[in-house]
Protein backbone atom coordinates (compact mmCIF):
# COMPACT_ATOMS: atom_id res chain seq x y z
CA UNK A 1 -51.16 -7.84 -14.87
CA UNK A 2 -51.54 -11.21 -13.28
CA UNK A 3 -51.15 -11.22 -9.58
CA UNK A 4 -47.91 -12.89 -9.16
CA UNK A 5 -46.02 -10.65 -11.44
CA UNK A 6 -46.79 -7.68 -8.89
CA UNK A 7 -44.68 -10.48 -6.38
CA UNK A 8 -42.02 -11.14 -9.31
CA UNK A 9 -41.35 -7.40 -9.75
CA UNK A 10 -41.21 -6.95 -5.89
CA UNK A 11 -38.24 -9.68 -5.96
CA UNK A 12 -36.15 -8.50 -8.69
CA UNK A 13 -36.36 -4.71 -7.41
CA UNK A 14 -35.20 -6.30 -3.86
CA UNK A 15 -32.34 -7.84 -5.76
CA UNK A 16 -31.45 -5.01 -7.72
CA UNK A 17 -31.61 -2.85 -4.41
CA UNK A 18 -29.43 -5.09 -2.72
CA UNK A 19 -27.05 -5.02 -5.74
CA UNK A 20 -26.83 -1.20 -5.82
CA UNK A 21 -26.26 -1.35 -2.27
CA UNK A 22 -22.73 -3.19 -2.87
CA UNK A 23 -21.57 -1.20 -6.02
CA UNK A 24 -18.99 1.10 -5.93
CA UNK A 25 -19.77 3.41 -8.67
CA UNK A 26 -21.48 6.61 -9.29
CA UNK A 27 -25.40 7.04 -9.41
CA UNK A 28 -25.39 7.50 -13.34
CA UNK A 29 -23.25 4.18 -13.65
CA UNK A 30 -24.97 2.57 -11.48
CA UNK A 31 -28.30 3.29 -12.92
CA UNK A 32 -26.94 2.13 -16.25
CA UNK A 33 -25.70 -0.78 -14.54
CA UNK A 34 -29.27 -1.39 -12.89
CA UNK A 35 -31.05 -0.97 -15.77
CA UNK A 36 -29.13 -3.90 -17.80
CA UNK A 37 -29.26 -6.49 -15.32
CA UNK A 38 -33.26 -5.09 -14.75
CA UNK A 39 -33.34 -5.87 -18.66
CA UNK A 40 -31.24 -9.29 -18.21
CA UNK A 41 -33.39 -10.72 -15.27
CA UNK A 42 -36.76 -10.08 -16.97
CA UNK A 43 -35.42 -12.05 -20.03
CA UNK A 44 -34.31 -14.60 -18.02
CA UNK A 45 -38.02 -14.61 -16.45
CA UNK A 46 -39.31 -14.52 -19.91
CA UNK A 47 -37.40 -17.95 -20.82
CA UNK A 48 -38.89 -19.70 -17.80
CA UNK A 49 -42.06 -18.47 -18.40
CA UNK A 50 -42.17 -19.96 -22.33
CA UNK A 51 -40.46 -23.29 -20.25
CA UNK A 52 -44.11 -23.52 -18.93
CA UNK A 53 -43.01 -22.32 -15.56
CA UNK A 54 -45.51 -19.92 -13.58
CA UNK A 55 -44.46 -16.40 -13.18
CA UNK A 56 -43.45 -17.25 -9.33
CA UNK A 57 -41.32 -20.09 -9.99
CA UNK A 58 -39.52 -18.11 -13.44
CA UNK A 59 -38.60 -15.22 -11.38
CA UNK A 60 -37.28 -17.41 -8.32
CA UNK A 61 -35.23 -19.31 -10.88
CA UNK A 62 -34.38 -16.34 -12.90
CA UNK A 63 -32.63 -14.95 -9.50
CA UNK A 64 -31.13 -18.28 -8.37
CA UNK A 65 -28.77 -18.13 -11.75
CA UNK A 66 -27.74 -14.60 -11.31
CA UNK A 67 -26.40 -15.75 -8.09
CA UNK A 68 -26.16 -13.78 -4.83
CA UNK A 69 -26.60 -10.14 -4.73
CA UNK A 70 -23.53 -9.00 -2.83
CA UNK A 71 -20.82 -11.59 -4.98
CA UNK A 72 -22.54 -10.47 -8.66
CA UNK A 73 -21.47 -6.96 -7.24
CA UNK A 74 -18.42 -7.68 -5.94
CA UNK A 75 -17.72 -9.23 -9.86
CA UNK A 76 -19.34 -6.26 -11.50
CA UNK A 77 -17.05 -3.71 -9.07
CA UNK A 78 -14.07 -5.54 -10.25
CA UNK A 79 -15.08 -5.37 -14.16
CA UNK A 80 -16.16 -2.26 -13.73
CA UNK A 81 -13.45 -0.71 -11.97
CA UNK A 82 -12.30 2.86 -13.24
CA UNK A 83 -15.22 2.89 -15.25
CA UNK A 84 -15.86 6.46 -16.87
CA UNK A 85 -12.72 7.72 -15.43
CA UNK A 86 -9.36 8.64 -17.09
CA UNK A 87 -8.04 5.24 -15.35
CA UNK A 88 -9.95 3.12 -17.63
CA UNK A 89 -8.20 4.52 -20.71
């Protein structure tokens, strides 16, 4: 594993764990939840990375067009509202 991918990974579990800290949701949803935008981020990576980026500069980006932590989970707590509950049917 190249060196700066160690750094990558430490910045996309940062943003995930600020993320999770402004969900409203229980842990299973919010794991599922985690683990899709985990999924989403590293493809985003991966399309910087074939851009000729380095791995630094692709996750950096990557994070930049999610957007900020706290409004992305302000959005998803909206979408998600009711979400696995007898409300969302």
């Amino acid at each position: 594993m190249p060196p700066d991918s160690t750094n990558g990974d430490d910045a996309i579990d940062r943003y995930l764990s600020q993320l999770a800290s402004h969900l409203n949701m229980n842990r299973q949803q919010q794991r599922q939840l985690l683990d899709e935008m985990h999924a989403h981020l590293q493809d985003a990576v991966d399309a910087h990375l074939a851009r000729g980026f380095d791995a630094a500069s692709s996750v950096e980006r990557a994070l930049a067009q999610f957007g900020p932590a706290d409004q992305i989970a302000g959005e998803l707590n909206s979408v998600h509202a009711g979400w696995g509950t007898t409300d969302a049917i």
